[in-house]
Protein backbone atom coordinates (compact mmCIF):
# COMPACT_ATOMS: atom_id res chain seq x y z
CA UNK A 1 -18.55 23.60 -107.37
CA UNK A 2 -21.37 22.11 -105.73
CA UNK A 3 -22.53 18.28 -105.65
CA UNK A 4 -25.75 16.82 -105.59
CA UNK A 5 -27.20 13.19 -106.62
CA UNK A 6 -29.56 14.85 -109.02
CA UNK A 7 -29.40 18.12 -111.58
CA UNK A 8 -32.92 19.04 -112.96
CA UNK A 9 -32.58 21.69 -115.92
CA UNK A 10 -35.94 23.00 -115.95
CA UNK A 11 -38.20 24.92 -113.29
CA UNK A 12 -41.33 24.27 -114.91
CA UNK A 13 -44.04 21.33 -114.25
CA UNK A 14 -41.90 18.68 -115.16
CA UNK A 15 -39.04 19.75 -113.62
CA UNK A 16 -40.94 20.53 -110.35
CA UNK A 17 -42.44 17.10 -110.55
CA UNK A 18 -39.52 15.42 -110.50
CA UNK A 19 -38.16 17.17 -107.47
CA UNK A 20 -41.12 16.22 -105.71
CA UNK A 21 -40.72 12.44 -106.34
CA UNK A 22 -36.86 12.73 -105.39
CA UNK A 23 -37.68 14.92 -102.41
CA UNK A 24 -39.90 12.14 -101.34
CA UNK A 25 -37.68 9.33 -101.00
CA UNK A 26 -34.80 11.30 -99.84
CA UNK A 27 -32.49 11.77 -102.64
CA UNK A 28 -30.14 14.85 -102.98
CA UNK A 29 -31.05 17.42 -106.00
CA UNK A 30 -30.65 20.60 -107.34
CA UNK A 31 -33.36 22.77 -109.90
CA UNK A 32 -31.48 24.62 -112.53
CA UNK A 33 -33.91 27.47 -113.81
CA UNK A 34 -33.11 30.25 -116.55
CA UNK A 35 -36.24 32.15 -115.48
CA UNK A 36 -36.92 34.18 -112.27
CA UNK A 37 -39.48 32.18 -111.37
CA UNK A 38 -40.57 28.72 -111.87
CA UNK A 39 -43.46 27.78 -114.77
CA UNK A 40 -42.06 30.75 -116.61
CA UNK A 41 -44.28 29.94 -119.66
CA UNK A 42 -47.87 30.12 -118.05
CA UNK A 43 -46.55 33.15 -115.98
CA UNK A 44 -44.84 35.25 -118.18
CA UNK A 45 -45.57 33.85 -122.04
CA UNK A 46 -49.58 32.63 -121.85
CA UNK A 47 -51.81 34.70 -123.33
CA UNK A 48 -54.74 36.37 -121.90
CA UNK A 49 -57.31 33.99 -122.08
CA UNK A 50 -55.62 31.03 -121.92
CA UNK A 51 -57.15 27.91 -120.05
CA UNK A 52 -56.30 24.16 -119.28
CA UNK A 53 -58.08 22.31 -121.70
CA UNK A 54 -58.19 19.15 -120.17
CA UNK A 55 -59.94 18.26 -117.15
CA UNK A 56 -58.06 18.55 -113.97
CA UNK A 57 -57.81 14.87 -113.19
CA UNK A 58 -55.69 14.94 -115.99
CA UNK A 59 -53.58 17.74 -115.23
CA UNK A 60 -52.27 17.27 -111.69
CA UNK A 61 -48.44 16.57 -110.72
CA UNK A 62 -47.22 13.44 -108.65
CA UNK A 63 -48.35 13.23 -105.01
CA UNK A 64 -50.76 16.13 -104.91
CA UNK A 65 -54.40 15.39 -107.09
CA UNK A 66 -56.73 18.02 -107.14
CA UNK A 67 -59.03 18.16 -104.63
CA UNK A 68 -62.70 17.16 -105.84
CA UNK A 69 -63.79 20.91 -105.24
CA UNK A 70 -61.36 22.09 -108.11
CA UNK A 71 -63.79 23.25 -111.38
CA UNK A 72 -63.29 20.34 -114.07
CA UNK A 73 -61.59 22.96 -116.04
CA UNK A 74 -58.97 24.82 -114.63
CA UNK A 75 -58.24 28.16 -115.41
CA UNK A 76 -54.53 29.96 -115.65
CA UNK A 77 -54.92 31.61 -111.90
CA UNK A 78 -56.42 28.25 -110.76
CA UNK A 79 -53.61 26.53 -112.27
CA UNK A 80 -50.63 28.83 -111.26
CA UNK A 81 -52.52 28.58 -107.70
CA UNK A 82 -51.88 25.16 -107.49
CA UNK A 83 -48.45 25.27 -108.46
CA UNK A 84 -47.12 28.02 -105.86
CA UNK A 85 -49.29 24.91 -103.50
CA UNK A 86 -47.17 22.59 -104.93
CA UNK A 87 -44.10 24.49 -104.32
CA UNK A 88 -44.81 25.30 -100.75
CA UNK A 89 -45.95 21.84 -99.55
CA UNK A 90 -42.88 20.21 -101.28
CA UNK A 91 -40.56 23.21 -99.55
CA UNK A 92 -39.15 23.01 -104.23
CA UNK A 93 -36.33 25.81 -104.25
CA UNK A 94 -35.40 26.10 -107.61
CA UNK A 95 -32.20 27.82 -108.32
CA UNK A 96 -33.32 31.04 -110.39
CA UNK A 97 -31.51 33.12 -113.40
CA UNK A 98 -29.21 30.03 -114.13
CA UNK A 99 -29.10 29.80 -117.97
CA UNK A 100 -27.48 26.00 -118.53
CA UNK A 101 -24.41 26.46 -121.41
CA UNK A 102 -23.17 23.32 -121.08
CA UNK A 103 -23.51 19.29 -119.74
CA UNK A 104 -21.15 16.78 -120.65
CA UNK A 105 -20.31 13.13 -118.98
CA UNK A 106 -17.04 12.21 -117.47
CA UNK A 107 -16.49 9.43 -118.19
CA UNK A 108 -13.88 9.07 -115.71
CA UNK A 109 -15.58 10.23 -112.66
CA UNK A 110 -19.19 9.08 -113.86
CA UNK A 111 -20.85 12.08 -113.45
CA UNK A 112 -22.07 14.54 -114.82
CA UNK A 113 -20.95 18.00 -114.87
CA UNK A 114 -23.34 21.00 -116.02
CA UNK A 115 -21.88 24.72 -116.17
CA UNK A 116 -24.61 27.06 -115.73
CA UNK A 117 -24.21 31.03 -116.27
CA UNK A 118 -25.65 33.03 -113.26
CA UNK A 119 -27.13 36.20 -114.67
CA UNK A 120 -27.61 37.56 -111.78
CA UNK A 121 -24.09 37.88 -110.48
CA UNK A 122 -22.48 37.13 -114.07
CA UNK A 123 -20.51 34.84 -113.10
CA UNK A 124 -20.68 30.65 -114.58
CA UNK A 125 -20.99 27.77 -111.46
CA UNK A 126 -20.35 24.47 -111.76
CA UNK A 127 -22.90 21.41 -110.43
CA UNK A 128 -21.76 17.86 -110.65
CA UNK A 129 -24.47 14.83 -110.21
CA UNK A 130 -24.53 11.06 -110.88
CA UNK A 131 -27.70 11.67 -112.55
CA UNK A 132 -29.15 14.66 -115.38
CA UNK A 133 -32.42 15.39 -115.77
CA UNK A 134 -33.42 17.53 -118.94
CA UNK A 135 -36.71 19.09 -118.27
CA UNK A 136 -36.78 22.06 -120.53
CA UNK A 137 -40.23 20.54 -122.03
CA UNK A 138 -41.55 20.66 -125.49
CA UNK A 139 -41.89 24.63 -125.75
CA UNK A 140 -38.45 26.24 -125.25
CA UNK A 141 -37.39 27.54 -127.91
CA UNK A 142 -40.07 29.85 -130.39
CA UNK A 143 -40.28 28.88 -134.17
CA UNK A 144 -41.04 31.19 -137.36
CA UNK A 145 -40.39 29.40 -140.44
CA UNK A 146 -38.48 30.91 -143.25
CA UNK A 147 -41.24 32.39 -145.49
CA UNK A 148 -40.07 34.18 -148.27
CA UNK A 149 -39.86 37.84 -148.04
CA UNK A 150 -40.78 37.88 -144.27
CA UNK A 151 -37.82 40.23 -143.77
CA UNK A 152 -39.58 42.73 -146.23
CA UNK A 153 -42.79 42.84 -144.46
CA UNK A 154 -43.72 46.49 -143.29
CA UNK A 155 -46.21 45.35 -140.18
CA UNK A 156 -45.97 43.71 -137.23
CA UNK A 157 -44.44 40.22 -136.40
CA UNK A 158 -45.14 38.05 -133.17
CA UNK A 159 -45.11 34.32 -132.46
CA UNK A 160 -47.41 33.06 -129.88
CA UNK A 161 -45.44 33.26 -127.37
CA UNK A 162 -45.15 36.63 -126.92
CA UNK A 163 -48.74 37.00 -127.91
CA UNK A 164 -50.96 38.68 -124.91
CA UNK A 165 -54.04 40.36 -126.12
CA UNK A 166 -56.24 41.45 -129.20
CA UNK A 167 -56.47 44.45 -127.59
CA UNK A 168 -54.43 46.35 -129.54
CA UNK A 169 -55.05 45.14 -132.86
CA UNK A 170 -59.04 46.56 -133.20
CA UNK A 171 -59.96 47.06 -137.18
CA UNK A 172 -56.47 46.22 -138.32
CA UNK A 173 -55.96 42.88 -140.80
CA UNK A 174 -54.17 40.19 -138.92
CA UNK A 175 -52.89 36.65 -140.19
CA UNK A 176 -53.01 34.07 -137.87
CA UNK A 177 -50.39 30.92 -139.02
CA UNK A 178 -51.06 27.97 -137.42
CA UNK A 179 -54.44 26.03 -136.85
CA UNK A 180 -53.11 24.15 -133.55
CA UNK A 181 -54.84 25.13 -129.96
CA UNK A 182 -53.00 28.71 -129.82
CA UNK A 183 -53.69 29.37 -133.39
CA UNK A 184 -57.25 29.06 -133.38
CA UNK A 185 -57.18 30.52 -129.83
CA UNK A 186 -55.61 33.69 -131.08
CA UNK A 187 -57.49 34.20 -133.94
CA UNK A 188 -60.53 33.85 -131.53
CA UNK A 189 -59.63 36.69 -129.45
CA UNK A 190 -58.41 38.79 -131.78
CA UNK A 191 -61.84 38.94 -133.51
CA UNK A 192 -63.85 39.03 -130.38
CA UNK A 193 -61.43 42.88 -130.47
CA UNK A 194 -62.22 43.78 -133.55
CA UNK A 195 -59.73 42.73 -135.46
CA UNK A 196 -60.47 41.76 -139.43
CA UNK A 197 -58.98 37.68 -138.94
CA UNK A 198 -57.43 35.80 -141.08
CA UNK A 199 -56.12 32.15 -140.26
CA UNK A 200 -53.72 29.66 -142.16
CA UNK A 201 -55.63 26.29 -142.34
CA UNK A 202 -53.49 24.24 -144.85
CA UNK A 203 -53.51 20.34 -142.76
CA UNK A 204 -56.58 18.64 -141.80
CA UNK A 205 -57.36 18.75 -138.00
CA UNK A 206 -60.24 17.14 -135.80
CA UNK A 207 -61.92 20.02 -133.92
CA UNK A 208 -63.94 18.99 -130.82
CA UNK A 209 -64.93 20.24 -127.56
CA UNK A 210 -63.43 20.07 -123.99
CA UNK A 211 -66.09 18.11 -122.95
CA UNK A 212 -65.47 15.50 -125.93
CA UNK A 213 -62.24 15.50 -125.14
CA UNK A 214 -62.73 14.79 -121.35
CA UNK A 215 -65.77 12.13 -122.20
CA UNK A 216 -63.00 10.25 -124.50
CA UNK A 217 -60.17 10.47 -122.02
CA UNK A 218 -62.00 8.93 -119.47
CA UNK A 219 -64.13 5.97 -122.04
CA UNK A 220 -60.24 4.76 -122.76
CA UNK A 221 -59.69 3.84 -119.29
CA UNK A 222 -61.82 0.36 -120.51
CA UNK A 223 -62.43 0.70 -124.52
CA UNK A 224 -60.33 0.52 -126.84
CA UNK A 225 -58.65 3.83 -129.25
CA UNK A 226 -60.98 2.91 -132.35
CA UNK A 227 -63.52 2.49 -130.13
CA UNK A 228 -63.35 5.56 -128.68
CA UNK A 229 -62.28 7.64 -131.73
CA UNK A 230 -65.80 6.20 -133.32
CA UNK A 231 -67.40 7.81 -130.59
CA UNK A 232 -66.01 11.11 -130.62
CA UNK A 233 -66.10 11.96 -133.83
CA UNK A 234 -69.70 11.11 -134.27
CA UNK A 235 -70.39 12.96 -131.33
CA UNK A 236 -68.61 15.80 -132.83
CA UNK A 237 -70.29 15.69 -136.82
CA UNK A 238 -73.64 16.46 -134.50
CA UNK A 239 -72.19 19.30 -132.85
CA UNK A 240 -70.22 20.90 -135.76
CA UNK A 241 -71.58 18.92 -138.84
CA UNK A 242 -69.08 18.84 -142.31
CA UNK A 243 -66.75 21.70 -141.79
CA UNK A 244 -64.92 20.80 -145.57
CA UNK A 245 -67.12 24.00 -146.63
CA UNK A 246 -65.53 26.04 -144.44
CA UNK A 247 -61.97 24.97 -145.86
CA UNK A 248 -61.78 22.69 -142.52
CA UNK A 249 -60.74 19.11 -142.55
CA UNK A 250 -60.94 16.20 -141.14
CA UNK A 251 -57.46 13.63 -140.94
CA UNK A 252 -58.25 10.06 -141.63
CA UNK A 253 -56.77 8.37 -138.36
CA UNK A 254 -58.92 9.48 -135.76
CA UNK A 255 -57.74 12.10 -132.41
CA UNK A 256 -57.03 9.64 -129.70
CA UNK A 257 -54.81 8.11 -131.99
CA UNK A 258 -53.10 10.55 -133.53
CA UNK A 259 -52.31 11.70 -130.38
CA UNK A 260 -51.45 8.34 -129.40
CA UNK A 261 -48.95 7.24 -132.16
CA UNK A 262 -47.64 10.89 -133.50
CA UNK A 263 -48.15 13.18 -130.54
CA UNK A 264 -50.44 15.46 -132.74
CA UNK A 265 -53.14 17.32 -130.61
CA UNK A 266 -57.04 18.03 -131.77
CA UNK A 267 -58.32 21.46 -131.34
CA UNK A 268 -60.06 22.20 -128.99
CA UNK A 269 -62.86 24.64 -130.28
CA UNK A 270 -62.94 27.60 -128.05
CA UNK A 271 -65.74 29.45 -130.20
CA UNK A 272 -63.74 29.63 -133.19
CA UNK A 273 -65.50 27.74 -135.38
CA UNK A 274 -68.77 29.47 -134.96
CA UNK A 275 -66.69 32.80 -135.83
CA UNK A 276 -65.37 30.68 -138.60
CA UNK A 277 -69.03 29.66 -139.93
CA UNK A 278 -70.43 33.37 -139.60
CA UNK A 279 -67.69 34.32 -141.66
CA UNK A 280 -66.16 36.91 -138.93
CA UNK A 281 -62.69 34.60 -139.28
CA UNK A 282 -61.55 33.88 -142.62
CA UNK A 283 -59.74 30.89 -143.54
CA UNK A 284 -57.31 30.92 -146.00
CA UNK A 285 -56.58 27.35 -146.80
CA UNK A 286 -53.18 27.15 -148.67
CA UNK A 287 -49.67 27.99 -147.69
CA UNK A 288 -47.36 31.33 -147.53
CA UNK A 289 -45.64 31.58 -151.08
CA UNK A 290 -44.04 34.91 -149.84
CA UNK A 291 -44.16 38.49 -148.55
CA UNK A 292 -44.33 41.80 -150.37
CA UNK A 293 -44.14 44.84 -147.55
CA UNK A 294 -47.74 44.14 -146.49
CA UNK A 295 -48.83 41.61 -149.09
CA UNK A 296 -49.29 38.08 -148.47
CA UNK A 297 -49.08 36.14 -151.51
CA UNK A 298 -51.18 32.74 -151.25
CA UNK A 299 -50.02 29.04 -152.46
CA UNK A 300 -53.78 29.41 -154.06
CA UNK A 301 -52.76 33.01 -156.18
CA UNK A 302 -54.65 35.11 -153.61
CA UNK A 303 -52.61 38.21 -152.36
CA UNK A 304 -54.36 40.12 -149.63
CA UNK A 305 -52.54 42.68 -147.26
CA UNK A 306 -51.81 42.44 -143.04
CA UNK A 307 -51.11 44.65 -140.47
CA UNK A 308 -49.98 42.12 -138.52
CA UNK A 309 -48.49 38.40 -138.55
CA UNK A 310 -49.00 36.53 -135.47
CA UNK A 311 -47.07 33.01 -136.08
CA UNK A 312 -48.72 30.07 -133.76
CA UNK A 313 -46.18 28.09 -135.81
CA UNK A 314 -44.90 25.94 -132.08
CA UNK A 315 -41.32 25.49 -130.46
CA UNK A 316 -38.14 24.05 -131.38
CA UNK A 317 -35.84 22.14 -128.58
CA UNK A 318 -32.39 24.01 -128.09
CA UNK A 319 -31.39 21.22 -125.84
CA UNK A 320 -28.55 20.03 -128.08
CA UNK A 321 -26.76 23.09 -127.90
CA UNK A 322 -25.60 22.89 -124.22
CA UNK A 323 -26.59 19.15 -123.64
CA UNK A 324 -22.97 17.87 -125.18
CA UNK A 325 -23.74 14.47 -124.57
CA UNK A 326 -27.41 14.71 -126.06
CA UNK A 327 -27.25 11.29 -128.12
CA UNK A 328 -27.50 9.64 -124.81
CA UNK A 329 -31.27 10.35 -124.59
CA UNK A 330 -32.57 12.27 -127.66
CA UNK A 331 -31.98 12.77 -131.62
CA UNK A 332 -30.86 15.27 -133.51
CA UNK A 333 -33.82 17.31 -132.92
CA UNK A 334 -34.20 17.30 -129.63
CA UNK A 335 -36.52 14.73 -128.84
CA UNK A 336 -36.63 11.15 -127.38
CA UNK A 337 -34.69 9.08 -129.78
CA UNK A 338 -36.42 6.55 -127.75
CA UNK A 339 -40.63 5.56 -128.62
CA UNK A 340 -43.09 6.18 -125.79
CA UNK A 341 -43.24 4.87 -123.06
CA UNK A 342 -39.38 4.17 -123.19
CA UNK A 343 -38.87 8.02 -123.94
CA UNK A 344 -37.54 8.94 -120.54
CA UNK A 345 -34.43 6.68 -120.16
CA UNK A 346 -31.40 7.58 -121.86
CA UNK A 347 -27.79 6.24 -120.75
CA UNK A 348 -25.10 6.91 -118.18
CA UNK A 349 -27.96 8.18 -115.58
CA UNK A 350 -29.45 10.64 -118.39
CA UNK A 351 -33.19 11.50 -118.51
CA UNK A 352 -35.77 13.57 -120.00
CA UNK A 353 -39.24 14.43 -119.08
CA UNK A 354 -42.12 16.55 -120.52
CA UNK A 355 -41.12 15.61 -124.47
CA UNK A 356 -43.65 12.97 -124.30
CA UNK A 357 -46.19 15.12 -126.26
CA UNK A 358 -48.86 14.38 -123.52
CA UNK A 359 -48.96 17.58 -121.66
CA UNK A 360 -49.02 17.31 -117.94
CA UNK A 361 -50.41 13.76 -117.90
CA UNK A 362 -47.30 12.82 -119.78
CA UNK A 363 -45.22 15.07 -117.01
CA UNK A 364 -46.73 12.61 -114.08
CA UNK A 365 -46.05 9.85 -115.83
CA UNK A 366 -42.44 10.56 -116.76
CA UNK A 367 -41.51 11.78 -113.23
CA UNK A 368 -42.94 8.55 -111.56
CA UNK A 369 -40.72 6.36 -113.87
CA UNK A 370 -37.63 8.45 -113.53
CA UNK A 371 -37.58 8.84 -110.15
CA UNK A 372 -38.49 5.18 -109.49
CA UNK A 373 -35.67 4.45 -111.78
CA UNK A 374 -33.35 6.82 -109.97
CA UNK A 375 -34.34 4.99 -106.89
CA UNK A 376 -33.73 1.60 -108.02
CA UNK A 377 -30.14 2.21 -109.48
CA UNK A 378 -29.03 3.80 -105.87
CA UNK A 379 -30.16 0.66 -103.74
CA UNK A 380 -28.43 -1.49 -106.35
CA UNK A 381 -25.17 0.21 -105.38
C-alpha cells in the first residue's frame, strides 16, 4: 500500500497540470496512468493531420506559457514537444500501465482508497490519499451508437479514434458520421486520398476559421458574448456566404455562446467546405435508418452503398464504473453534476478536471482552482 496526499487518475494534460501545481507548493502526489506513456490520446489515437486549433496562448498548461517564438498554431509534434518540456522541467513521473478498477471513500479513515491493476506485473496495488483527482478528461471512452443493422454491415468499421490516415481508403465509398472537428477533419483527408466522401450532416453547426476563432477569443477579453458572436459570424457569411444550399446550417444561438452555456464546439473549417462546395464531399443531411451488408439506408429514403464507416460520433466517460463514490462530483453520466465554473469541486476532497468542455484552457483553469483549493484545506488543518 502506498500513501500520498494526492491520487491523480489520468496522465494526460489535465492530469499533468495538476501535478505541476501540487509539485509547486510542495504537496505529496501520485499519477495513476493506464497508458505507457503520458497524453496517450495525441500520441497514440490522433490522426495524421491533426493540429491545435486554437492559438497557443490558449493552449498552454499552468506555470509554463509558450514562449512568444511558438507559431500561433501549434502543430501535434510542436505540441507533444512541449509536453515531454513540461514533463522534464516539472521532474512529472507518472505511474504507467496502472488501469484504475476501483475508488471508494472511507468514511472512517477519510481517505480515499483507489485499487489500480498493474498490467505490467499483473498484479492490483493499493494507493490511499486524503484527496482524488479524476482526470480521465472528456475522451476516454469511444462511442458508436446503435444503428440498426450495423452488425450486418459487410465493410469496414472505425471510430475516430482509431482513425490514422486516408491512405488506405483511395476510390473506395466512405461515410463519415459526425460533423464535429474530427468529422469534418476526416472526411477532409480522406478525399484529399481519393476516397469517394460521404458525411452525415443532420444538426446545424457554425463553421469558421482558426483565425475567427482566435480574433473572437481574444475580442471577449473586453466585449461582451453577443457582441462578439455578431462579429464572427458576419465575418464568417463573407468568407463562406449561405451554406443552407449545401445542406449546411447555421444554429440560432451564436458559437461563443454555445460554447459558453452547452459546451458545444464550432468547426473549425480545415478546407472542408470548399471540398464540400465543389461537390468532391457529399453531404447527406438526414440520419442512419439502418444497415443492409453495404447499404446505408437514409432518414430521407436514399440508400447508397460504403466500403467503409468511419464514426466521429465522440466519447463516453467510464468514470462511474471504478469511481464507486462518483455522486460526490459527477452525474450519472459522467460529468460535473456541478455548472461551470463550480464543476471541479465535488465532496470529501473529490475533484475533477478536463470535463469542463473547454479544451486545454479549461485544463489550466481547473488545475489552478483545485490545487489552490487543495492548498487551502491543508493550512486550515
Amino acid at each position: 500500500m502506498e500513501e500520498a496526499t494526492v491520487v491523480i487518475v489520468g496522465g494526460g494534460p489535465g492530469g499533468l497540470a495538476i501535478s505541476a501545481c501540487l509539485s509547486e507548493k510542495c504537496i505529496s502526489h501520485i499519477i495513476l496512468e493506464k497508458e505507457d506513456c503520458s497524453v496517450s490520446l495525441w500520441r497514440k489515437n490522433a490522426y495524421d493531420r491533426v493540429n491545435l486549433h486554437l492559438a497557443s496562448e490558449f493552449c498552454s498548461l499552468p506555470l509554463m506559457p509558450h514562449p512568444p517564438s511558438a507559431p500561433t498554431f501549434l502543430s501535434k509534434a510542436d505540441f507533444l514537444q512541449y509536453i515531454d518540456t513540461y514533463i522534464a522541467h516539472f521532474n512529472i513521473n507518472p505511474l504507467y500501465s496502472r488501469f484504475v478498477e476501483s475508488a471508494k471513500y472511507d468514511q472512517v479513515g477519510n481517505k480515499w482508497r483507489v485499487e489500480a491493476k498493474n498490467t505490467q506485473e499483473d498484479k492490483v496495488e493499493v494507493y490511499v490519499a486524503k484527496f482524488l483527482v479524476i482526470a480521465t478528461g472528456e475522451n476516454s471512452e469511444s462511442y458508436i451508437p446503435n444503428v440498426p443493422g450495423l452488425g450486418s454491415f459487410e465493410g469496414e468499421i472505425v471510430h475516430s479514434k482509431y482513425y490514422k490516415s486516408g491512405s488506405k481508403y483511395e476510390s473506395k465509398e466512405v461515410l463519415v458520421v459526425g460533423c464535429g472537428n474530427s468529422g469534418m477533419e476526416i472526411a477532409y483527408d480522406l478525399q484529399d486520398f481519393g476516397a469517394r466522401t460521404s458525411i452525415v450532416i443532420r444538426n446545424p453547426v457554425h463553421v469558421l476559421t482558426k483565425e475567427l476563432i482566435h480574433q473572437g477569443m481574444c475580442e471577449l477579453k473586453h466585449l461582451s458574448v453577443d457582441v462578439v458572436d455578431t462579429m464572427v459570424t458576419f465575418l464568417a457569411d463573407a468568407e463562406y456566404g449561405d451554406l443552407s444550399e449545401y445542406g449546411i446550417y447555421r444554429p440560432k444561438k451564436g458559437p461563443f455562446y454555445l460554447k459558453g452555456v452547452i459546451g458545444r464546439s464550432p468547426v473549425i473549417d480545415v478546407g472542408t467546405i470548399a471540398k464540400i462546395k465543389d461537390g468532391a464531399i457529399k453531404v447527406i443531411p438526414s440520419h442512419i435508418a439502418g444497415i443492409e451488408n453495404k447499404k446505408v439506408i437514409f432518414g430521407n429514403n436514399e440508400i447508397k452503398e460504403f466500403d467503409a464507416i468511419v464514426f466521429a460520433t465522440g466519447y463516453r466517460s467510464i468514470v462511474n464504473t471504478w469511481l464507486k463514490d462518483y455522486k460526490y462530483v459527477l452525474n450519472d453520466e459522467g460529468m460535473p453534476k456541478n455548472e461551470f465554473p463550480n464543476h471541479w469541486k465535488g465532496e470529501y476532497g473529490l475533484y475533477c478536471t478536463g470535463l469542463s468542455k473547454r479544451g486545454l484552457f479549461g485544463v489550466k483553469m481547473d488545475a489552478e482552482a483545485i490545487v489552490d483549493d487543495i492548498n487551502q484545506t491543508l493550512n486550515l488543518h
